[in-house]
Every structure is written in structure tokens, then in C-alpha cells.
Protein backbone atom coordinates (compact mmCIF):
# COMPACT_ATOMS: atom_id res chain seq x y z
CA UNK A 1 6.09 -12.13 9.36
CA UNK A 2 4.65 -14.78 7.07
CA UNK A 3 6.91 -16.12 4.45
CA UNK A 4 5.40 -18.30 1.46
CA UNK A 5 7.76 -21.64 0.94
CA UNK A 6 8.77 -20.46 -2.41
CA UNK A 7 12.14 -19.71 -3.16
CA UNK A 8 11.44 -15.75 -2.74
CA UNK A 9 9.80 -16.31 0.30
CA UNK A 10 13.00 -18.49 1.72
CA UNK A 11 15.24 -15.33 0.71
CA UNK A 12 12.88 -12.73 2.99
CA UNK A 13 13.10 -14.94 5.49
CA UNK A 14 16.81 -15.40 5.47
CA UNK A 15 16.85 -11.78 4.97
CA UNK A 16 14.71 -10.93 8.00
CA UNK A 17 16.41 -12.35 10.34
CA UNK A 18 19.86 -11.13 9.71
CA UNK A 19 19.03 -7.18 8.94
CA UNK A 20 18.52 -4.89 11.38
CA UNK A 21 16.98 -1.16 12.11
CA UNK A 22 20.03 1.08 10.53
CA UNK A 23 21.59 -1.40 8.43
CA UNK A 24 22.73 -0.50 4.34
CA UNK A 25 21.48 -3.04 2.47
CA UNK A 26 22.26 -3.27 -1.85
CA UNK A 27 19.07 -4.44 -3.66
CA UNK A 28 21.51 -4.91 -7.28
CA UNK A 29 18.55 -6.17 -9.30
CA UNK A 30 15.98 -4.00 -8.28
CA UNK A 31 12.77 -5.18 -11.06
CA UNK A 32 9.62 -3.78 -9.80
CA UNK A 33 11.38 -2.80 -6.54
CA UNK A 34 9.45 -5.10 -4.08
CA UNK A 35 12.79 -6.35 -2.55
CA UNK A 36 14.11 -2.75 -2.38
CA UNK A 37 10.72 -2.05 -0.31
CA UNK A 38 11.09 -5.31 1.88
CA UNK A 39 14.68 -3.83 2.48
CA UNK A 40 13.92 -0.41 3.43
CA UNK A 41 11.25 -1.76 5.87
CA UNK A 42 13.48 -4.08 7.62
CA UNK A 43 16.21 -1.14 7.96
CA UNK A 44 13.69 1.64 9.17
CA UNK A 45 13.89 5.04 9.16
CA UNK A 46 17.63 5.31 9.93
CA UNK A 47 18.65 2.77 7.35
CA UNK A 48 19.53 2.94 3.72
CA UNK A 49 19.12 1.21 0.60
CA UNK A 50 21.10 1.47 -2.72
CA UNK A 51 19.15 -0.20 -5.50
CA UNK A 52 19.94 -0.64 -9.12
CA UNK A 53 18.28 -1.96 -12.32
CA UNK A 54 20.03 -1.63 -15.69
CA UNK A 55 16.48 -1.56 -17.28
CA UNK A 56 14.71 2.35 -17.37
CA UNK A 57 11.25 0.61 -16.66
CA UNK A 58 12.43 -1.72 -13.68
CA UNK A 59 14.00 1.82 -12.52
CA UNK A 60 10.58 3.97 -12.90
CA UNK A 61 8.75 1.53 -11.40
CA UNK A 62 10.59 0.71 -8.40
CA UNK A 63 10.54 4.34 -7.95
CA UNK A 64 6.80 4.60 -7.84
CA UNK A 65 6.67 1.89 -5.32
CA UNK A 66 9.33 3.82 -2.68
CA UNK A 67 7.16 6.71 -2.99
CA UNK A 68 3.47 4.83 -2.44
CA UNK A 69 5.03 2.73 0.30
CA UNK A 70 6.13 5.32 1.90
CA UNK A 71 10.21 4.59 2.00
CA UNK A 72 11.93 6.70 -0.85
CA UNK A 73 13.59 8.81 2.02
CA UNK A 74 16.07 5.98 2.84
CA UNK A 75 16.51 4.42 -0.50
CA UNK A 76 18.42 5.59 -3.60
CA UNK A 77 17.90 4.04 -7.00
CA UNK A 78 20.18 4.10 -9.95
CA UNK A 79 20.07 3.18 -13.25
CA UNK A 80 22.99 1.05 -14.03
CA UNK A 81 24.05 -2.50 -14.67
CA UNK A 82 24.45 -4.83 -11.67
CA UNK A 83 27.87 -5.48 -12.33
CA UNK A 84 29.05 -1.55 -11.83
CA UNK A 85 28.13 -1.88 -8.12
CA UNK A 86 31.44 -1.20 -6.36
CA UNK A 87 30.87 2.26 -8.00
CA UNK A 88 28.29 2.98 -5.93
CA UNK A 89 29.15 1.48 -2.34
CA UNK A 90 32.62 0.95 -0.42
CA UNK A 91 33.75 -2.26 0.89
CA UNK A 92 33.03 -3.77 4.14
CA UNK A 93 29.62 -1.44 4.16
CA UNK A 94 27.18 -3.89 3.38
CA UNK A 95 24.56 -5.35 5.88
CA UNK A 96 22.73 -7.46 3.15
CA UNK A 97 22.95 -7.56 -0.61
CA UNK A 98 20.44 -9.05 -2.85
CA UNK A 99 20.06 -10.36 -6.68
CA UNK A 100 17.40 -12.23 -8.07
CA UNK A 101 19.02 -13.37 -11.93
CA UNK A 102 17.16 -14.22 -14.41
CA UNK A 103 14.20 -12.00 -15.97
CA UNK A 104 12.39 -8.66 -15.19
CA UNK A 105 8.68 -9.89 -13.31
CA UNK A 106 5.67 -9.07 -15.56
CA UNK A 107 8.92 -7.95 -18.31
CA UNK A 108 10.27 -9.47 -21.69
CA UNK A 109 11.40 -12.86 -21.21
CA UNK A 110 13.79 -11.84 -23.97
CA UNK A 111 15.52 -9.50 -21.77
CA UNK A 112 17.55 -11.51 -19.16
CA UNK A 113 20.85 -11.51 -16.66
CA UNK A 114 24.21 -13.16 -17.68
CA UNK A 115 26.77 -14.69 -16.18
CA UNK A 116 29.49 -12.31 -17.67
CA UNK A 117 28.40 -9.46 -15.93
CA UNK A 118 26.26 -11.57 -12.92
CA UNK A 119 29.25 -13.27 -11.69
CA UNK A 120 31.28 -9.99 -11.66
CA UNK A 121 28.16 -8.59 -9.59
CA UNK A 122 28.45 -11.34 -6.90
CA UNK A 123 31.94 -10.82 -6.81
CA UNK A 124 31.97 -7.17 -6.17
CA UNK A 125 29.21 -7.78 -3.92
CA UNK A 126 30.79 -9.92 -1.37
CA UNK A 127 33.44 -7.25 -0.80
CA UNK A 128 30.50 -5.05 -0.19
CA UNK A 129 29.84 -6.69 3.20
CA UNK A 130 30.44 -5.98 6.34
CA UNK A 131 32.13 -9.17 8.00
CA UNK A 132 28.53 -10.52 9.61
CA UNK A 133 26.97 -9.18 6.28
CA UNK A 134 24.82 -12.26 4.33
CA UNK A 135 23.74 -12.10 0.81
CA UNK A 136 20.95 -14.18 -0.61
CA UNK A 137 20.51 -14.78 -4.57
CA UNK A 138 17.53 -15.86 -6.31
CA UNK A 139 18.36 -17.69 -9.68
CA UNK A 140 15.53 -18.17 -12.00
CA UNK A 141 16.26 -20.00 -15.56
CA UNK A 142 14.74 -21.86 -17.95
CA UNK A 143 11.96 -20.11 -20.70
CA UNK A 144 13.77 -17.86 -22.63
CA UNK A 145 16.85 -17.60 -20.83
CA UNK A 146 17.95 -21.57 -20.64
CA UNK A 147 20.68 -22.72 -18.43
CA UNK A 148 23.85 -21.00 -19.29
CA UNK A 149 23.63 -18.36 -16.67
CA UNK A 150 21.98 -20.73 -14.25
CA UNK A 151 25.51 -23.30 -14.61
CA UNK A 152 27.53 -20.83 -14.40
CA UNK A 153 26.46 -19.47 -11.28
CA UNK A 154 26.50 -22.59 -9.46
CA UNK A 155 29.58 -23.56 -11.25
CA UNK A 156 31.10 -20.03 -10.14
CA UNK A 157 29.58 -20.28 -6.32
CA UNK A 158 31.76 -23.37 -5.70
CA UNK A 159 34.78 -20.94 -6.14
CA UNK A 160 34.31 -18.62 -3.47
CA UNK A 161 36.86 -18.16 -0.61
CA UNK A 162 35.43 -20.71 2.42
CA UNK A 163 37.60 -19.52 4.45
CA UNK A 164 35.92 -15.87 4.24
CA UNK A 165 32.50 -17.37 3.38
CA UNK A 166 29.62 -19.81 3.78
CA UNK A 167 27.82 -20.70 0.62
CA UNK A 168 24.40 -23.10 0.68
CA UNK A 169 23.05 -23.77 -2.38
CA UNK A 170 19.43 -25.30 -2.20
CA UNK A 171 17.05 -26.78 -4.22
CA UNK A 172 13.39 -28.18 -4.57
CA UNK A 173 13.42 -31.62 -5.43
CA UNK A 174 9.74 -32.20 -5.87
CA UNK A 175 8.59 -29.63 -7.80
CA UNK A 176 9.10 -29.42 -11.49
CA UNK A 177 8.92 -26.61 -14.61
CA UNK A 178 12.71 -25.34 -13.56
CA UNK A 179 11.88 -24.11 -9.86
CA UNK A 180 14.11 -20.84 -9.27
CA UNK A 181 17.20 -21.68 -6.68
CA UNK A 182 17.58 -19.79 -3.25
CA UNK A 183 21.31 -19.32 -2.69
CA UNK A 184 22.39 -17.52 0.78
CA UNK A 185 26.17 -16.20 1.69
CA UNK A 186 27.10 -15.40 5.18
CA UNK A 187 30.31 -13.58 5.70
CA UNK A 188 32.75 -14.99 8.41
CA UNK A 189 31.87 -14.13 11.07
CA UNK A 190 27.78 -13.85 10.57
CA UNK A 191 25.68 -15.31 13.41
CA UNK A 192 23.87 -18.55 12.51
CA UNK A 193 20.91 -17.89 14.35
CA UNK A 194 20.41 -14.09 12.80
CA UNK A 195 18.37 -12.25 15.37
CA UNK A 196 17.47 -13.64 18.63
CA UNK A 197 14.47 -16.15 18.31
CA UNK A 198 14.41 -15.63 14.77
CA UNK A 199 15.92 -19.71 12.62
CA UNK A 200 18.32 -19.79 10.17
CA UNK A 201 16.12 -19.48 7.38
């Protein structure tokens, strides 16, 4: 696969290399459902995909994508805030689990993630994985939403367990207008290298 160097091309990348045919993977901010596809293609017909959007539109249209791309078999989509997802999946099940924060692509800038219910999302999601599970997060700010939810994340990402979990944070230092942030999570006991052949990122 080709991967753009943009911060959503980092997180496929990251993501390809650690999921594998079969695996359950949570796509918690589903938008137009693009992830949810890249998901359900990199789990294959035996795999599964729980994705969520709390909007009805992100929903509907992430729907219509399953179905043209030919991968609504293996994926279920719910309508329901991000940070409700332990109702929908049991600890320790998770191969991947994915948020991109911020605003809905092509949507109302007006209409945004918070922390108060993002952090509980990441939270509940890192009890979702399995123990070589990994969990990238894309965190767009600026516009409309400023740079409340964006602190708080990082702020909040410091905080997590290192005994349990690896955190990197990264950034782009050269390029300006408030580039999004990749963030990847590997549980404890997560290969570096993800699949044979296949880099860290």
C-alpha cells in the first residue's frame, strides 16, 4: 500500500501493519466511514468492525460506503457517542481502535469532539484491547474548535499507565495552519515491528 505523509496517512500505515485477517477492530469516530472501510479491508472476510458516530449523517453515510465497497457484512455501525463504547465491546477484544477528534470531514465546523467525553472514549478504549492491540488517534484542532480539546488530550495522554502502555505523540514541525497530530498506543506486549517486513509506522 501507498500511504500519503499526512498525519492520516501515518495512522493507516501504523494501522496496516499491526491488523490482521480476523481481527475486531473499533472505528469510535466513524465520519464518512473511510476508516471503518480501511478497517474492514485489512480484517477480511472473517473480521469485524464496530463503528460509531454520534452524528445521524456521519452514520448514513458511512453506511452507504460499507455497502458500495462491498464490506457491510463484517461491520456494524451504531449511532451513539464515542464515549458509550464499552457498551458495545468487552475488554481485552480489541485488535485496533481508532478516533480521529476534532470535526466531521466535509461537516459543520461548529459541530466538534470534546475532551469530556473524548478522554472518557480513550479511556474505555484502551481496556478494549487485546494485550498486542495498538490504537492510533488523529487530533485535528484549530478553526472552530480551538485548542481546548487538543490540550487536553495531550495533557491527558501523559497520564496513561506505562507500565501497560506505549504512548508516542508526534508532530510536524515544518508545516504550519495547526497540522492535525498522529498519536499511536501499543498495548504491552504489541510487537514493534507489526507484521513481518512491514516498519513501525
Amino acid at each position: 500500500m501507498d500511504f500519503p505523509l499526512n498525519t492520516l496517512g501515518l495512522a493507516h500505515r501504523f494501522l496496516a501493519a499491526h491488523i490482521r485477517p480476523g481481527a475486531f477492530c473499533v472505528d469510535a469516530t466513524a465520519g464518512k466511514g473511510r476508516d471503518t472501510v480501511f478497517l474492514a479491508k485489512l480484517a477480511g472476510p472473517q473480521g469485524r468492525v464496530l463503528a460509531m458516530d454520534i452524528q445521524p449523517q456521519a452514520v448514513e453515510a458511512t453506511k452507504a460506503l460499507i455497502q458500495t465497497e462491498g464490506v457491510a457484512d463484517r461491520v456494524e455501525v451504531v449511532l451513539d457517542s464515542h464515549s458509550n463504547l464499552s457498551r458495545y465491546a468487552s475488554p481485552g477484544t480489541a485488535d485496533a481502535v481508532v478516533f480521529n477528534f476534532g470535526w466531521l470531514p466535509g461537516g459543520s465546523h461548529q459541530i466538534f469532539t470534546r475532551a469530556q467525553t473524548s478522554i472518557p472514549a480513550i479511556t474505555q478504549g484502551l481496556e478494549l484491547l487485546k494485550p498486542d492491540g495498538v490504537m492510533s488517534l488523529c487530533i485535528y484542532y484549530g478553526r472552530d474548535c480551538g485548542y481546548e480539546e487538543r490540550d487536553a488530550l495531550l495533557e491527558f495522554l501523559e497520564t496513561i499507565d506505562d507500565r501497560r502502555f506505549t504512548v508516542l505523540v508526534s508532530c510536524f514541525a515544518n508545516r504550519p495552519n495547526d497540522p492535525p497530530i498522529p498519536v499511536f498506543i501499543w498495548g504491552p506486549q504489541a510487537k514493534a515491528g507489526g507484521k513481518e517486513g512491514l516498519p513501525l509506522l
